[in-house]
Protein backbone atom coordinates (compact mmCIF):
# COMPACT_ATOMS: atom_id res chain seq x y z
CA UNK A 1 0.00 0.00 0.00
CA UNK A 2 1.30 3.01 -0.98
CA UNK A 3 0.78 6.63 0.69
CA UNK A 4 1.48 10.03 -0.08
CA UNK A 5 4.40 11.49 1.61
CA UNK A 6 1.87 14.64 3.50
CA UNK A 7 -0.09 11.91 4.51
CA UNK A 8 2.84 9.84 6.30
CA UNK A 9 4.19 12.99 7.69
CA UNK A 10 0.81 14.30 9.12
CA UNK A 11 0.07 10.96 10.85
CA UNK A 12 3.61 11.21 12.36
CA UNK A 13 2.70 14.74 13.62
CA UNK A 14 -0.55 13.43 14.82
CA UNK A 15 1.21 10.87 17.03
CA UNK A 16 4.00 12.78 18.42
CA UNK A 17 1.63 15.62 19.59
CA UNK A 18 -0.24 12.60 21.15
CA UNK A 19 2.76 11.18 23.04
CA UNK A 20 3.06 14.71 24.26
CA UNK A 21 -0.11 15.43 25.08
CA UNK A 22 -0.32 12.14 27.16
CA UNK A 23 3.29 12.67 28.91
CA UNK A 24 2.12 16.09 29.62
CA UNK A 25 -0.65 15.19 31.82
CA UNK A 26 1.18 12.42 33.26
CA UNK A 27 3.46 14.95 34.83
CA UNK A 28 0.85 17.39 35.93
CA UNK A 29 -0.99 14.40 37.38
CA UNK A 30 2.52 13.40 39.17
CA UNK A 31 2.84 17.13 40.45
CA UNK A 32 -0.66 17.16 41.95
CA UNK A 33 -0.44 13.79 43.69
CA UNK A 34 2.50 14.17 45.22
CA UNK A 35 1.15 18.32 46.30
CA UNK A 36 -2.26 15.63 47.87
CA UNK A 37 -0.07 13.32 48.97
CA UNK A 38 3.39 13.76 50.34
CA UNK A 39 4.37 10.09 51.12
CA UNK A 40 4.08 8.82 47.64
CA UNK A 41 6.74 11.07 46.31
CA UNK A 42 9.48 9.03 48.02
CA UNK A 43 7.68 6.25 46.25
CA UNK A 44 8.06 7.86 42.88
CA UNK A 45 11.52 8.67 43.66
CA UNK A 46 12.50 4.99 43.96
CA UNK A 47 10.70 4.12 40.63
CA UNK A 48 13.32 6.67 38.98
CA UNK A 49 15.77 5.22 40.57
CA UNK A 50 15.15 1.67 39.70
CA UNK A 51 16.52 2.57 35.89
CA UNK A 52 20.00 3.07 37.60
CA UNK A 53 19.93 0.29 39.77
CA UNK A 54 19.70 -1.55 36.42
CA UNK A 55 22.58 -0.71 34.57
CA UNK A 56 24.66 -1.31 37.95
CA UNK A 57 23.26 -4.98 37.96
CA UNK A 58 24.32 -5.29 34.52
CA UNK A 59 28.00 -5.43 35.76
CA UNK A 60 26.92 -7.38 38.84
CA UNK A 61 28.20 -11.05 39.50
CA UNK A 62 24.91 -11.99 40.98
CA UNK A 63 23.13 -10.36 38.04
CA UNK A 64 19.92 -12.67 38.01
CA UNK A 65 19.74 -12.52 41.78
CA UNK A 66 20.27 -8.68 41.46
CA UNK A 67 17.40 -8.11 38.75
CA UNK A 68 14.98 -10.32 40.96
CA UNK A 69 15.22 -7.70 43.61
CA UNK A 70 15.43 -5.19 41.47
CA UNK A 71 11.82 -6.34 40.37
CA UNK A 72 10.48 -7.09 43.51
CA UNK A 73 11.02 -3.99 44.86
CA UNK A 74 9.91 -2.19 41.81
CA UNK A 75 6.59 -4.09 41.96
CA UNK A 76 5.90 -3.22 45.84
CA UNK A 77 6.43 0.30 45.03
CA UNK A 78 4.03 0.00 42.30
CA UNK A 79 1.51 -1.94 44.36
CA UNK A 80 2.00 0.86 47.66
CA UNK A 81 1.63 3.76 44.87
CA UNK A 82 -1.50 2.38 43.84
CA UNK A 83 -2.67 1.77 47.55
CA UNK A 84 -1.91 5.58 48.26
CA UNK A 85 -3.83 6.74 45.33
CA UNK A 86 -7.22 4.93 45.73
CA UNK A 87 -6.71 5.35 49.47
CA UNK A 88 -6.56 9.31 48.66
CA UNK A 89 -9.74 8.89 46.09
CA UNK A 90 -7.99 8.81 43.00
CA UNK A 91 -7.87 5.91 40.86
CA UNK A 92 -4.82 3.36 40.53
CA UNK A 93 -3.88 4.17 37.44
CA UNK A 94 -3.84 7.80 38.10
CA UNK A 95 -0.18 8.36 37.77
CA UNK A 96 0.10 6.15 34.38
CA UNK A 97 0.83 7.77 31.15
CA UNK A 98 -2.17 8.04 29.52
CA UNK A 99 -1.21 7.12 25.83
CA UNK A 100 -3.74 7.01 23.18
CA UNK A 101 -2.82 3.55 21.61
CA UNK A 102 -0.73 1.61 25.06
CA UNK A 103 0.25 -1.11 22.33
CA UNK A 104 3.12 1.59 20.71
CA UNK A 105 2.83 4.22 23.45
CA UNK A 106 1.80 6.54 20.88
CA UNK A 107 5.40 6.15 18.93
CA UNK A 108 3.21 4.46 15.86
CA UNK A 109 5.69 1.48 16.16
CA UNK A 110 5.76 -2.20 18.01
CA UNK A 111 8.92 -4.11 17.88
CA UNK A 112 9.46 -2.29 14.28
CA UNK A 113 6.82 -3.00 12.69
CA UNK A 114 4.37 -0.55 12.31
CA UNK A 115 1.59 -0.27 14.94
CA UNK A 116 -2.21 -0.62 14.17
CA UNK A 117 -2.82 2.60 15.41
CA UNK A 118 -0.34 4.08 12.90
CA UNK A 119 -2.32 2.33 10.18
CA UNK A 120 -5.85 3.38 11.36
CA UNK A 121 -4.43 6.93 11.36
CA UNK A 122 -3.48 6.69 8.06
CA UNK A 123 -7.01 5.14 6.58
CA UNK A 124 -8.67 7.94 8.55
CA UNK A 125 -6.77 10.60 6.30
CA UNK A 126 -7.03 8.87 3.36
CA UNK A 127 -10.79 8.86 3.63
CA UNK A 128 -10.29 12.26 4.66
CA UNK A 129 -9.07 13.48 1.24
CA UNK A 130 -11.29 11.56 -0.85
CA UNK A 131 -13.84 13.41 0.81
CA UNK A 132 -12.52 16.58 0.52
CA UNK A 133 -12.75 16.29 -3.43
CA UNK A 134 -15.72 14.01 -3.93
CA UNK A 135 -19.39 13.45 -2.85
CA UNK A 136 -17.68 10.20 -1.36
CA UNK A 137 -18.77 10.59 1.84
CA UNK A 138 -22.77 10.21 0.43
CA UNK A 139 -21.85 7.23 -2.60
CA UNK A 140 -21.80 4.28 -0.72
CA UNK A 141 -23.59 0.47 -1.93
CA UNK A 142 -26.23 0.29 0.87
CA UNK A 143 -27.31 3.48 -0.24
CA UNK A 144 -27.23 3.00 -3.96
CA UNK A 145 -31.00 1.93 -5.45
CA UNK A 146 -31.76 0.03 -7.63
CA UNK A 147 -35.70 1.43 -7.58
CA UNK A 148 -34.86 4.10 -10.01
CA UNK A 149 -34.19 1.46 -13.29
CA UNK A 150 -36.96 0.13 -15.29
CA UNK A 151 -37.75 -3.45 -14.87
CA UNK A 152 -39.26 -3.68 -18.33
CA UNK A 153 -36.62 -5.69 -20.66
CA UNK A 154 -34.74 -3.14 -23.02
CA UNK A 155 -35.01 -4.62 -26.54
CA UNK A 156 -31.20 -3.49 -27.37
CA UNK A 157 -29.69 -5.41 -24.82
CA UNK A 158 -32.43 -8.10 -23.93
CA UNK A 159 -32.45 -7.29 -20.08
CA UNK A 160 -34.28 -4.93 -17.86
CA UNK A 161 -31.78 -2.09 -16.41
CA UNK A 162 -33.10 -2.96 -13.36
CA UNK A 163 -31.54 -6.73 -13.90
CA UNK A 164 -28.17 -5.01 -15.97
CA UNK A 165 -27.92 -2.57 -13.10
CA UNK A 166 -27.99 -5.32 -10.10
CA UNK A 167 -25.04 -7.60 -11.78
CA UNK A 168 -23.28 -4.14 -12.10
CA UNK A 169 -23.83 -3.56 -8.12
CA UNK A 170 -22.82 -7.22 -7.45
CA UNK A 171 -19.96 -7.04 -9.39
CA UNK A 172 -18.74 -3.23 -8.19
CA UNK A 173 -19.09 -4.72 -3.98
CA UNK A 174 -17.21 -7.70 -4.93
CA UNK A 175 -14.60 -5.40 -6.73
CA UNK A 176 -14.41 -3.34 -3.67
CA UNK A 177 -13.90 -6.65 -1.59
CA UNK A 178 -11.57 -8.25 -3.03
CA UNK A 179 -9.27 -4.84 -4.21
CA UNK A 180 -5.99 -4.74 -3.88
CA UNK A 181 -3.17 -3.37 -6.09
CA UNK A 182 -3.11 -5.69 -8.38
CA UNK A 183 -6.78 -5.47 -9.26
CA UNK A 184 -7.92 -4.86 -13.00
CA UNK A 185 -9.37 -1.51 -14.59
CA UNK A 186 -12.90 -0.67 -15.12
CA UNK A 187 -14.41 1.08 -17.86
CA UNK A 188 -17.73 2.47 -17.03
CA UNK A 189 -19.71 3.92 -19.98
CA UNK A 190 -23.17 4.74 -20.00
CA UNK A 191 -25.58 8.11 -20.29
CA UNK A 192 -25.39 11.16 -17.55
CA UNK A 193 -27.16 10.54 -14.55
CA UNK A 194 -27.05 6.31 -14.15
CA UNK A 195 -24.99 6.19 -11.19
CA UNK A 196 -21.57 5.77 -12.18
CA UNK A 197 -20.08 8.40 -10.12
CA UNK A 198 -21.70 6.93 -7.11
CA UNK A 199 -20.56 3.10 -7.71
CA UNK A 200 -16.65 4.73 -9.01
CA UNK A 201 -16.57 6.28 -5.12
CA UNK A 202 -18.57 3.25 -3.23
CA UNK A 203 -15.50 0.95 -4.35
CA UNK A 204 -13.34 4.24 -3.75
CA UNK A 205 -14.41 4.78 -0.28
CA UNK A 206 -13.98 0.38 0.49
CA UNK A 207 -10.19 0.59 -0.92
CA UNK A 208 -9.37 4.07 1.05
CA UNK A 209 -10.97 2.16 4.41
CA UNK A 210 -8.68 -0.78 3.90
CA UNK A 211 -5.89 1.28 3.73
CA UNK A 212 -4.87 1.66 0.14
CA UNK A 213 -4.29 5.06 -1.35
CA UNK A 214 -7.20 6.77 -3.81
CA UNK A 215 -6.90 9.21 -5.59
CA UNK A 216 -10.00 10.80 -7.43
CA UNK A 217 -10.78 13.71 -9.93
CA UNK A 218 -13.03 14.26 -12.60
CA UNK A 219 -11.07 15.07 -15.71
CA UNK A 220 -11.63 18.39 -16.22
CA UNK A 221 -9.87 19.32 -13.27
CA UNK A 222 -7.20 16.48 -13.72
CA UNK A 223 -6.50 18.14 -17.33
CA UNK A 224 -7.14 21.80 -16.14
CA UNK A 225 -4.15 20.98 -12.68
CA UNK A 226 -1.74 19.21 -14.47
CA UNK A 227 -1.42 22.33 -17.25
CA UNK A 228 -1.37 24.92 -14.79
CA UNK A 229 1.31 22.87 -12.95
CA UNK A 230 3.29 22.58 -16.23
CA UNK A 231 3.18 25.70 -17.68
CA UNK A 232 2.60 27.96 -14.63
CA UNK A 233 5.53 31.09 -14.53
CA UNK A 234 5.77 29.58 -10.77
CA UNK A 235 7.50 26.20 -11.41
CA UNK A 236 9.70 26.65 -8.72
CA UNK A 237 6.03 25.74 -6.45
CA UNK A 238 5.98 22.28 -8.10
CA UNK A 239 9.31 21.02 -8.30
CA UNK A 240 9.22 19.52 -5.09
CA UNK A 241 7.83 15.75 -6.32
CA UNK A 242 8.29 15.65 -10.26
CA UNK A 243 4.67 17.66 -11.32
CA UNK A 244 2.31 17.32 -8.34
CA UNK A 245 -1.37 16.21 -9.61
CA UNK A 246 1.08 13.73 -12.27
CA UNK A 247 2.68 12.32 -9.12
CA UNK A 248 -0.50 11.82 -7.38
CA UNK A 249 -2.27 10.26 -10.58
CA UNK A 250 0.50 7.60 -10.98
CA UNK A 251 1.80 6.85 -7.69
CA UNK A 252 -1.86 5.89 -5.92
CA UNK A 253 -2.95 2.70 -5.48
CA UNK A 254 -6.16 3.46 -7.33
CA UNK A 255 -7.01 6.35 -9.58
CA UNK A 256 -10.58 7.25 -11.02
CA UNK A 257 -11.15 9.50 -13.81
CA UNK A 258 -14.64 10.67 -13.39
CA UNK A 259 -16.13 12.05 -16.49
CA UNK A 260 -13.89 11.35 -19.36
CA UNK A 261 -14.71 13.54 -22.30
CA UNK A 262 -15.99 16.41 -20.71
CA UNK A 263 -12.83 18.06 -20.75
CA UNK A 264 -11.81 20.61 -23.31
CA UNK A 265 -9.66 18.39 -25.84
CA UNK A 266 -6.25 19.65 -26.78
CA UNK A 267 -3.27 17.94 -28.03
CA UNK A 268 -1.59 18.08 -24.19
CA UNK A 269 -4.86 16.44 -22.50
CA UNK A 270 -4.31 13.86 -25.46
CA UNK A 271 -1.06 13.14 -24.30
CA UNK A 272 -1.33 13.33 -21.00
CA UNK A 273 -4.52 10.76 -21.10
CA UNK A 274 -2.41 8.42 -22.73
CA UNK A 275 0.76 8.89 -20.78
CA UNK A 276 -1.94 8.22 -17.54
CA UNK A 277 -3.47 4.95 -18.38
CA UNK A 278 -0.18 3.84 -20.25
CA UNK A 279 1.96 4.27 -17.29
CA UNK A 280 -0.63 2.83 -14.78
CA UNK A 281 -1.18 -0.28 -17.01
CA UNK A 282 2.61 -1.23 -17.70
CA UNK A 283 2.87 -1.11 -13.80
CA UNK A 284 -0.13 -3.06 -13.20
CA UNK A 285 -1.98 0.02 -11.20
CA UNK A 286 -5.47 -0.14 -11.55
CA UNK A 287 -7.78 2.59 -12.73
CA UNK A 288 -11.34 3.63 -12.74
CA UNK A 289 -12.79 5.41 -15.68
CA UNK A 290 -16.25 6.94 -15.77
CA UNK A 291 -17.75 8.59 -19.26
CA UNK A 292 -20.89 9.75 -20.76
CA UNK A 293 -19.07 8.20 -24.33
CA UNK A 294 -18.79 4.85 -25.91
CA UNK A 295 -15.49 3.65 -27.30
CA UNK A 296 -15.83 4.89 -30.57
CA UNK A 297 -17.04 8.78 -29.60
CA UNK A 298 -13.89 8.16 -26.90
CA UNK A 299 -11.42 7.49 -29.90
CA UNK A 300 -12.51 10.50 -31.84
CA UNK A 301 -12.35 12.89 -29.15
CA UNK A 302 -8.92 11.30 -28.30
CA UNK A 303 -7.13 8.71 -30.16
CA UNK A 304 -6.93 5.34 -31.54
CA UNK A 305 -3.88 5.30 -28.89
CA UNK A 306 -5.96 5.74 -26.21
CA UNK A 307 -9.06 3.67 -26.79
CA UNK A 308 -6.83 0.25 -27.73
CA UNK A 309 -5.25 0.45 -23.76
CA UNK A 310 -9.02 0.83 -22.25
CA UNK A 311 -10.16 -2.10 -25.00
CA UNK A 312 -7.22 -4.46 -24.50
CA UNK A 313 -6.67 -4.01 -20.24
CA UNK A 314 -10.29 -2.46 -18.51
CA UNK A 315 -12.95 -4.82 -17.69
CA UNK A 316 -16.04 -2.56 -19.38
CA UNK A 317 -19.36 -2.06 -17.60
CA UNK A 318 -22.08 -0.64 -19.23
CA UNK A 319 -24.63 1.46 -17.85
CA UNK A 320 -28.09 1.48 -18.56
CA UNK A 321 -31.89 3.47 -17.81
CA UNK A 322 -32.96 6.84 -17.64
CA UNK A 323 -31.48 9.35 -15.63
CA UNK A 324 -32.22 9.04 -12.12
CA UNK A 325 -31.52 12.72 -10.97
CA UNK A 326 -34.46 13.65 -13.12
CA UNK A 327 -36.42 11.09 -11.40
CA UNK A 328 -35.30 12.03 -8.10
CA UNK A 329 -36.44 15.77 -8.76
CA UNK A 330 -38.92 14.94 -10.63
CA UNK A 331 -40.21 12.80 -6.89
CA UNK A 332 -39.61 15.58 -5.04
C-alpha cells in the first residue's frame, strides 16, 4: 500500500503531539499527587531510581539474583503507589501515562513493525481526502437503489436495467472486496445521470478504508491541474515531487477518472490521457474510468492510442436506464 508522503508525515505529527499530550498530563498528574499526597513522592523517587539500579546490575556477579530484587522492589512500590492513590480517592492508574494507543505508546511502532494505530491513522486521512474532493462521503452500496431502473426488458440489450444494473452492483461490492493493487481496470460507460459516479466512489471509499491510497478527480480538473502545474511562470512551487497532480495520478494505489470527455480536448490532455493509463497499465496500477461516451465517440475525441489500452486491459461495464436525478427531482 502506498501513501502520499503529507499523509505519512501528518500521521507522524498526529502521534508525536499525542505522546506529548499524554506525557504532559502524566506529569501534571505526578505534580498534583504528590502536592495531595506527600508520602508517595518518596515512592516515585524509587521508581526513577530503579533505571540506575539496572545498569549497575548489569555489571553485577549476581546479576539474576540482582534483577529479581530489582523487580520485587519495583513491583511493591508500584503496588503501595497504587494503595496511596485509591486510598486518597484517586484511581490506581492515576499516575500512568495516559497514551492514546498503550500497544506503541503513541510512537506508531511495536517491535518495528508498524503499529495498528499508525495504520488506522493513516485510513482515517485517506478517507479524509477523498472526501474533501468528492461526494464520497454520500456514494456508498447500501445506499445505492436500484428502484430508479426500469424493470421492463430493453429490446437493445435483452435485459431490464433494473436486472443489468444489479449484476453491475454485485460485481462493483465484490470489486471493492476483493481490491488490492493488483486489481484490474474498469471502464464504465453509459448516459449522464445512471450512477456511475456513485458506484466509481462506493468501491473508492472500500479501498481508502482498507488502507490503500485513492486518488480521485473528474477530468476536467485532472487536465485543467496538471497544465497549470506545467506551464505555470511559478514552477519553482511544483518542483518539489516531479509535477504534483502527475505524481499523485501515478503513484496511488487506485485512480478514477470521473467524467472522461468532458474536458476541453487539446493535443496536451491527449497526451497526457495516454501517458496516464499507459503508465498505470505497464505497472499493473489499476484505474477507474467513468464517461458519458462509448469507445468509438472516446477514440474521436482522443485517439486510436488511447481507446486500444481501455479495450485491451479495462474490464467494461455498461450502464443502462434513464437518468435518475431527473427522477429524483422529478419525486420531489
Amino acid at each position: 500500500m502506498s501513501y502520499s508522503k503529507a499523509n505519512l508525515r501528518y500521521a507522524d505529527e498526529i502521534i508525536s503531539e499525542r505522546k506529548n499530550e499524554a506525557e504532559t498530563i502524566q506529569k501534571e498528574r505526578q505534580i498534583e499527587a504528590i502536592k495531595k499526597i506527600p508520602e508517595i513522592g518518596a515512592y516515585i523517587k524509587e521508581l526513577y531510581d530503579f533505571s540506575t539500579d539496572l545498569v549497575k546490575a548489569m555489571t553485577a556477579e549476581n546479576f539474576e539474583a540482582r534483577m529479581r530484587e530489582i523487580a520485587d522492589a519495583n513491583s511493591r512500590a508500584q503496588v503501595k503507589i497504587r494503595t496511596l492513590l485509591r486510598e486518597n480517592g484517586l484511581p490506581g492508574d492515576y499516575l500512568d501515562t495516559p497514551y492514546t494507543c498503550r500497544e506503541c505508546c503513541d510512537t506508531g511502532f511495536v517491535g518495528g513493525y508498524v503499529c495498528s494505530c499508525r495504520k488506522e491513522l493513516l485510513r482515517e486521512l485517506n478517507v479524509r481526502d477523498l472526501e474533501a474532493v468528492s461526494p464520497a462521503r454520500e456514494c456508498r452500496f447500501d445506499n445505492f437503489s436500484l428502484g430508479y431502473y426500469s424493470d421492463v426488458t430493453d429490446a437493445r440489450y435483452g435485459v431490464s436495467p433494473r436486472e443489468k444494473m444489479a449484476d453491475i452492483l454485485e460485481y462493483c461490492k465484490a470489486y471493492a472486496d476483493d481490491f488490492d493493487t493488483g486489481s484490474n481496470s474498469i471502464y464504465m460507460c453509459g448516459a449522464t445521470g445512471l450512477g456511475k459516479t456513485h458506484l466509481s466512489l462506493a468501491i473508492a471509499n472500500t479501498a481508502a478504508r482498507k488502507g490503500y491510497s485513492v486518488v480521485y478527480y473528474s477530468a476536467p480538473n485532472l487536465l485543467s491541474d496538471m497544465e497549470r502545474e506545467k506551464f505555470s511562470r511559478d514552477r519553482d512551487r511544483y518542483s518539489s515531487s516531479k509535477l504534483l497532480t502527475e505524481a499523485k495520478a501515478l503513484g496511488c494505489d487506485l485512480l478514477i477518472i470521473d467524467d472522461l470527455g468532458s474536458e476541453f480536448i487539446t493535443q496536451f490532455s491527449v497526451t497526457q490521457i495516454y501517458n496516464i493509463l499507459n503508465d498505470r497499465i505497464n505497472r499493473s496500477k489499476p484505474v477507474i474510468i467513468s464517461t458519458n461516451l462509448s469507445l468509438d465517440e472516446l477514440e474521436k475525441k482522443y485517439s486510436e492510442r488511447v481507446t486500444s489500452r481501455i479495450i485491451g486491459s479495462y474490464t467494461p461495464l455498461f450502464f443502462i436506464g434513464n437518468d435518475i436525478r431527473q427522477i429524483k427531482s422529478s419525486d420531489e
